[in-house]
C-alpha atoms as a PDB file:
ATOM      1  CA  UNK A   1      98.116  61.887  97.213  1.00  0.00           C
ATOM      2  CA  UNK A   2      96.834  59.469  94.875  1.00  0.00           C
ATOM      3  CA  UNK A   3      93.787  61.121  94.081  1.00  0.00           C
ATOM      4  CA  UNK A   4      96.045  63.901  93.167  1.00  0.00           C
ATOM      5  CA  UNK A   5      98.275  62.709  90.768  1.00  0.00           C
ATOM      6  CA  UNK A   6      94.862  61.237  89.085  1.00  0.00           C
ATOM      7  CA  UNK A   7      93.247  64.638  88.608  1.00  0.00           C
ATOM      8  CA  UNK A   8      96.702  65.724  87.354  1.00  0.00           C
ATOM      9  CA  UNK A   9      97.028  62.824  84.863  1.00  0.00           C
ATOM     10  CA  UNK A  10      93.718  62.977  83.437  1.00  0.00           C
ATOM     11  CA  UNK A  11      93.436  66.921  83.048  1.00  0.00           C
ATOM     12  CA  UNK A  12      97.665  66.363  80.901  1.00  0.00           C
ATOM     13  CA  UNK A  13      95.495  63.676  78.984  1.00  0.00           C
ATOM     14  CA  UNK A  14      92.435  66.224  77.973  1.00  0.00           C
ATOM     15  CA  UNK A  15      95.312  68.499  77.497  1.00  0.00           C
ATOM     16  CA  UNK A  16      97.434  66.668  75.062  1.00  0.00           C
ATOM     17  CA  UNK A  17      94.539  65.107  73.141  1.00  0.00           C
ATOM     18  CA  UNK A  18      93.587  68.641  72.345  1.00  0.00           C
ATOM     19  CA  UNK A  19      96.778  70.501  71.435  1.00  0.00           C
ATOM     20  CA  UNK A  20      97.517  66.704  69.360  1.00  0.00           C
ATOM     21  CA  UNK A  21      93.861  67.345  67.042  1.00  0.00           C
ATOM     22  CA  UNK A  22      95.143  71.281  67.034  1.00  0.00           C
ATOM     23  CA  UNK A  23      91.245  72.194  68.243  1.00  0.00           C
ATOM     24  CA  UNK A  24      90.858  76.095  68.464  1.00  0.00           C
ATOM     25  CA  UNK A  25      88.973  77.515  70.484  1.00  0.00           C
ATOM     26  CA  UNK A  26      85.283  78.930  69.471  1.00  0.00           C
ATOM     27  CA  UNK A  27      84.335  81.784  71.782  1.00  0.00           C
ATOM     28  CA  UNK A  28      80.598  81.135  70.909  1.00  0.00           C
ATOM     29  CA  UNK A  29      80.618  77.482  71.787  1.00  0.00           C
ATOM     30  CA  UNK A  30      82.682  78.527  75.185  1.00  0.00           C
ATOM     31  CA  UNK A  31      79.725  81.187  76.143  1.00  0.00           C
ATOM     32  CA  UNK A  32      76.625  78.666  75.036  1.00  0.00           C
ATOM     33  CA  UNK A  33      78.552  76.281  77.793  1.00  0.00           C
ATOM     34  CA  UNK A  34      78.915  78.814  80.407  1.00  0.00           C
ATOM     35  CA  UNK A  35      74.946  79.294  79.912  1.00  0.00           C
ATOM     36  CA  UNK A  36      73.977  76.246  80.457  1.00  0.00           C
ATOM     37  CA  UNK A  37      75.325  75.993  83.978  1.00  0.00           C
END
């Protein structure tokens, strides 16, 4: 259960951190990702 509530925390902190720095999202930069794995 702990492990859980982890994972939850740290994907609200990635979460806030980007809606706080208003980031958009690049489609480009989201495909050259998807490539490299």
């Amino acid at each position: 259960m702990k492990a859980v509530i982890a994972y939850a925390h740290k994907i609200l902190r990635i979460i806030y951190k980007l809606l706080s720095a208003k980031h958009t999202y690049q489609k480009e930069k989201g495909l050259g990702l998807r490539k490299q794995f």
